[in-house]
Protein backbone atom coordinates (compact mmCIF):
# COMPACT_ATOMS: atom_id res chain seq x y z
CA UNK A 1 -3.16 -12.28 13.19
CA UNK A 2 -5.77 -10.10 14.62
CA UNK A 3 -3.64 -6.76 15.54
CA UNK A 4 -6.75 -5.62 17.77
CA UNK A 5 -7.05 -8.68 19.79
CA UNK A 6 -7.92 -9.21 23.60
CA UNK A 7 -4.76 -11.20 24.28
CA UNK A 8 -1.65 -8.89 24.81
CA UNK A 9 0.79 -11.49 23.80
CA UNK A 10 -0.61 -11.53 20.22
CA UNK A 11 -0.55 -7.48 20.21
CA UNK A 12 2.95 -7.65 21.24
CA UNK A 13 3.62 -10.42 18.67
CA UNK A 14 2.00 -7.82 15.97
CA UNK A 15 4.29 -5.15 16.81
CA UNK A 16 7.18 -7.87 16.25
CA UNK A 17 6.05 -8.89 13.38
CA UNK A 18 5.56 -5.46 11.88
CA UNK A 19 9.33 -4.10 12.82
CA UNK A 20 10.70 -7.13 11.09
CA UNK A 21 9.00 -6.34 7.84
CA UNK A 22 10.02 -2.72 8.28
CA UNK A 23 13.95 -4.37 9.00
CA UNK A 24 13.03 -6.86 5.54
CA UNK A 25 12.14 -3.42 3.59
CA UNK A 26 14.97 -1.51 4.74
CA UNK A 27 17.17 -4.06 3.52
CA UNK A 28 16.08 -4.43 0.98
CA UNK A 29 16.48 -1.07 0.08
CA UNK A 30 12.33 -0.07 0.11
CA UNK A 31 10.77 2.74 0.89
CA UNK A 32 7.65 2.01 2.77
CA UNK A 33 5.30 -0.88 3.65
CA UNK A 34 1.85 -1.04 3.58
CA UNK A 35 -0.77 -1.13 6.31
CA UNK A 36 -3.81 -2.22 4.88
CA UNK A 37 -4.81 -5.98 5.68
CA UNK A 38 -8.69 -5.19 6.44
CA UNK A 39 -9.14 -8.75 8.71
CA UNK A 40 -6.16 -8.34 10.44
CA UNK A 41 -6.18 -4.62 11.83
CA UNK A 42 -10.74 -5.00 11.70
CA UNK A 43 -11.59 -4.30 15.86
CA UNK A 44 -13.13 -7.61 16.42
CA UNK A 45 -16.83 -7.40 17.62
CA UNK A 46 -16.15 -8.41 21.44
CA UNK A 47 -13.94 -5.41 21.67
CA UNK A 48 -15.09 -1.86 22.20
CA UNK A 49 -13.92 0.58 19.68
CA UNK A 50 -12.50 3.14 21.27
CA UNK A 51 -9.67 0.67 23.16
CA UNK A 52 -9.35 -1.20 20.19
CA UNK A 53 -8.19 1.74 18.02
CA UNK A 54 -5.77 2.68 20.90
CA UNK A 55 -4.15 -0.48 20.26
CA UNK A 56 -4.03 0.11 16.74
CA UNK A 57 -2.56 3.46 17.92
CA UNK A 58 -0.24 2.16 19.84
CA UNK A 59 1.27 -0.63 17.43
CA UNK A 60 1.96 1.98 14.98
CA UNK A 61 3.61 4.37 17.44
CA UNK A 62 5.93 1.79 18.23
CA UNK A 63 6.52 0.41 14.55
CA UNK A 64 6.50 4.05 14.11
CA UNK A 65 9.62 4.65 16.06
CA UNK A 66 11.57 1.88 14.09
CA UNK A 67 10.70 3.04 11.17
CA UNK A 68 11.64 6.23 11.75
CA UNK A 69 15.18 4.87 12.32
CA UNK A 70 15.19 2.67 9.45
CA UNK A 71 14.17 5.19 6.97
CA UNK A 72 10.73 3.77 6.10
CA UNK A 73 7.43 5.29 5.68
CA UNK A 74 4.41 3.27 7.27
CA UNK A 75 1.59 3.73 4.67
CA UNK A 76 -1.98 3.29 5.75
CA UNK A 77 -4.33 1.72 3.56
CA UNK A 78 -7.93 2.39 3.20
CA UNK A 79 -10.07 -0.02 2.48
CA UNK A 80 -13.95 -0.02 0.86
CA UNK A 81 -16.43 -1.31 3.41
CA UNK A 82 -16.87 -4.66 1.64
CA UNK A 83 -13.53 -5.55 2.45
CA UNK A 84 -12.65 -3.81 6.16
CA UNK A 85 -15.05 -2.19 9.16
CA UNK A 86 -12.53 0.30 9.73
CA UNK A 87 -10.54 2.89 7.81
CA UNK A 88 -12.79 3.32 4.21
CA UNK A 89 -11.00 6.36 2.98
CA UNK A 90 -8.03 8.89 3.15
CA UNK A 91 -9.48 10.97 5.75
CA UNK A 92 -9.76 8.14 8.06
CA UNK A 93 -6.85 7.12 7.47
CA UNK A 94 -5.14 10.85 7.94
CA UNK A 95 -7.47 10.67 11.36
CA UNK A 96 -5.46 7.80 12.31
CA UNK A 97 -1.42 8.95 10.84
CA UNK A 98 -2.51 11.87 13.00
CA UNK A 99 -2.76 9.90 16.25
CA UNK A 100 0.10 8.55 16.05
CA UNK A 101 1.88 11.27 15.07
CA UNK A 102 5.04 10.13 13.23
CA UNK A 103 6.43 11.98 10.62
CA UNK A 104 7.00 8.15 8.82
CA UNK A 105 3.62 7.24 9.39
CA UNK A 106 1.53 8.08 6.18
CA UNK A 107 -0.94 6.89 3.77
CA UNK A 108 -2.23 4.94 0.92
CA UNK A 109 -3.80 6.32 -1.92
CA UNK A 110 -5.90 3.36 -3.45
CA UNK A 111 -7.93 4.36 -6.92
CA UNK A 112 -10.08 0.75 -6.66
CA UNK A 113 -11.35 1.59 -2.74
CA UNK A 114 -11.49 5.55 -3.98
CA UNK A 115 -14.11 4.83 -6.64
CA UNK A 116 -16.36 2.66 -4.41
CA UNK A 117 -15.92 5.39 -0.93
CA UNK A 118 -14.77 8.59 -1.81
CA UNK A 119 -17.12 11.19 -2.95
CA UNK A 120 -13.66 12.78 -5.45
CA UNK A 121 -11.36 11.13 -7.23
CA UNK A 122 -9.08 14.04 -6.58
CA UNK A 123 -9.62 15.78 -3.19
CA UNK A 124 -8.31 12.55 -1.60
CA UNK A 125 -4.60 13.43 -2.81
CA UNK A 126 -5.10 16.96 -2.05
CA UNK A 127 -6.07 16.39 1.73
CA UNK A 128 -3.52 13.89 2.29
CA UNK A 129 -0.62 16.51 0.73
CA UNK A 130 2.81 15.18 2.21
CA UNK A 131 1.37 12.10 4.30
CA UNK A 132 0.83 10.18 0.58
CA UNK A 133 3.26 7.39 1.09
CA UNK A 134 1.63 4.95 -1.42
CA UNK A 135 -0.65 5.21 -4.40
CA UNK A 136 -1.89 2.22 -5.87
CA UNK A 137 -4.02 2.04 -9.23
CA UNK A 138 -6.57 -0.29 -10.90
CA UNK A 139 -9.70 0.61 -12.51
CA UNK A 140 -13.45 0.64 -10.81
CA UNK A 141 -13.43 -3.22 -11.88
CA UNK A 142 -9.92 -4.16 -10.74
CA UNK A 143 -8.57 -4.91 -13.91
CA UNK A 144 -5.89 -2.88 -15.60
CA UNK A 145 -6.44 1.34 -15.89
CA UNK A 146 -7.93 1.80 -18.93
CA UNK A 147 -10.14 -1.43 -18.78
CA UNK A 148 -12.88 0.73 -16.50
CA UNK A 149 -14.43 4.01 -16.66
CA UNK A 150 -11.86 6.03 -14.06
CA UNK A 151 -10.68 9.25 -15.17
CA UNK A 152 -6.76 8.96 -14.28
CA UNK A 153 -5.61 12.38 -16.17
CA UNK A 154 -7.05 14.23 -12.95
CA UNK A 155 -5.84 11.69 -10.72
CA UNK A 156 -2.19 11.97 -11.84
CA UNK A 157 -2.30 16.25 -12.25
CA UNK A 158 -3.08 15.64 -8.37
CA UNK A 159 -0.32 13.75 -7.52
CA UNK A 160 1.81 16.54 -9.70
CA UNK A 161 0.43 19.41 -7.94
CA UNK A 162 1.30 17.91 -4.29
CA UNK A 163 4.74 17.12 -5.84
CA UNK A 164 4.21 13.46 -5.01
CA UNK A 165 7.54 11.42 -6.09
CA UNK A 166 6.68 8.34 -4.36
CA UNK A 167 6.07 5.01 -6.14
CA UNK A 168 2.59 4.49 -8.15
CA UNK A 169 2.32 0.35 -8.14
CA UNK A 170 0.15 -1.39 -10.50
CA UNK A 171 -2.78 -3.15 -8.45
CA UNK A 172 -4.46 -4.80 -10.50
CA UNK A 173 -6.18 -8.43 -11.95
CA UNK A 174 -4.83 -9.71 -14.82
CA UNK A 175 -6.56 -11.29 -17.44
CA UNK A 176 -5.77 -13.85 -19.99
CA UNK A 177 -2.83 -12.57 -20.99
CA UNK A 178 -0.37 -11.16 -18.36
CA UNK A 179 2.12 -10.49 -20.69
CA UNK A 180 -0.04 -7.98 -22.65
CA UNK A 181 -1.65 -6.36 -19.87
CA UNK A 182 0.85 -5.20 -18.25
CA UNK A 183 2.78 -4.03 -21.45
CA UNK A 184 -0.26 -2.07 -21.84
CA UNK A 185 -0.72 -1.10 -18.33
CA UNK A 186 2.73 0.68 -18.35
CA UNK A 187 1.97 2.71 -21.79
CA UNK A 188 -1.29 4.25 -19.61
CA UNK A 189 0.78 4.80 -16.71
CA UNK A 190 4.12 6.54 -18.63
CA UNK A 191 1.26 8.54 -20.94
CA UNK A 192 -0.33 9.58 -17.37
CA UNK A 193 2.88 10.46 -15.68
C-alpha cells in the first residue's frame, strides 16, 4: 500500500489500516508501533513532494489522534537511502513528529541506518531527547552487536543520559545458529544496559 498515493480511497484505506494496528497493539498490551516501511510511505515519482508529505502529515495526525487515546506511541523510522527516498535519519524524522505535532507521535532510533547516514552515533539520541519511542540495534553488517565494528558503550550511556526506558529490540540477521546468537546477543545487550 502506497500511503502517498494519488487515489484518496487508498489514503483513506492507509489511515484504516494504521488505527487497527494501533487497536491490535493496544490490545495487546504494546507500547508503540513502528512507522518505517520505506516503499510504502516513499512519495511516488508522479507526485510532487511537498503534497505528498502533507499526506503523510495528515495520516499520522489522524492515527495520531487514536493513538493518543489508546495509549500508543507512533514511532518513526528512518531509513538509509538504499532502502527509502524519504526520511534517512533522526532529524528528518523529528522534522516530520514535529508536523504533526502529537505528543504520541515519536521516533525510531535505528543503529544499522545510523551507521550508514548519520554523521554520530550519539547525537542522534541526544536530539531526539523525549520523542525516542523505539531503538532498534544490529551491527554495521546486520548481524548480531558485537559481530561488526559499532561502538554500543556510547550508544547505550546516550540512551541513559536522556533517561530513555523504552524497549531496545534486537534487529538483527541471524546466522547459522539462532539459538546461539541470540543467547549471545542478550549477554551484549544486559552487559550494555
Amino acid at each position: 500500500m502506497i500511503l502517498a498515493s494519488k487515489s484518496a480511497g487508498v489514503r483513506k484505506s492507509s489511515i484504516r489500516y494504521t488505527k487497527w494496528l494501533i487497536e491490535i497493539a493496544s490490545e495487546l498490551g504494546g507500547k508503540h508501533i513502528v512507522w518505517g516501511s520505506g516503499r510504502s510511505r516513499n512519495i511516488p515519482r508522479d507526485v510532487p513532494f511537498r503534497k505528498g508529505l502533507h499526506w503523510l502529515v495528515h495520516l499520522l495526525k489522524e492515527s495520531g489522534n487514536f493513538a493518543d487515546e489508546k495509549g500508543i506511541r507512533i514511532a518513526i523510522e528512518p531509513q538509509n537511502r538504499f532502502e527509502s527516498t524519504i526520511i534517512h535519519n533522526v532529524a528528518e524524522a523529528l522534522s516530520l513528529a514535529r508536523l504533526v505535532n502529537h505528543k504520541s507521535v515519536g521516533v525510531v532510533y535505528d543503529t544499522f541506518h545510523a551507521s550508514l547516514e548519520e554523521a554520530s552515533f550519539t547525537k542522534p539520541i541526544l536530539i531526539a531527547g523525549k520523542r525516542l519511542a523505539a531503538v532498534h540495534v544490529s551491527d554495521c553488517n546486520r548481524k548480531i552487536p558485537g559481530r561488526g565494528h559499532i561502538n554500543f558503550a556510547p550508544i547505550f550511556e546516550s540512551l541513559k543520559r536522556i533517561h530513555y526506558d523504552g524497549y531496545v529490540s534486537l534487529e538483527a540477521i541471524l546466522e547459522q545458529d539462532p539459538r546461539r546468537d541470540l543467547l549471545s546477543a542478550r549477554r551484549f545487550l544486559k552487559r550494555m544496559i
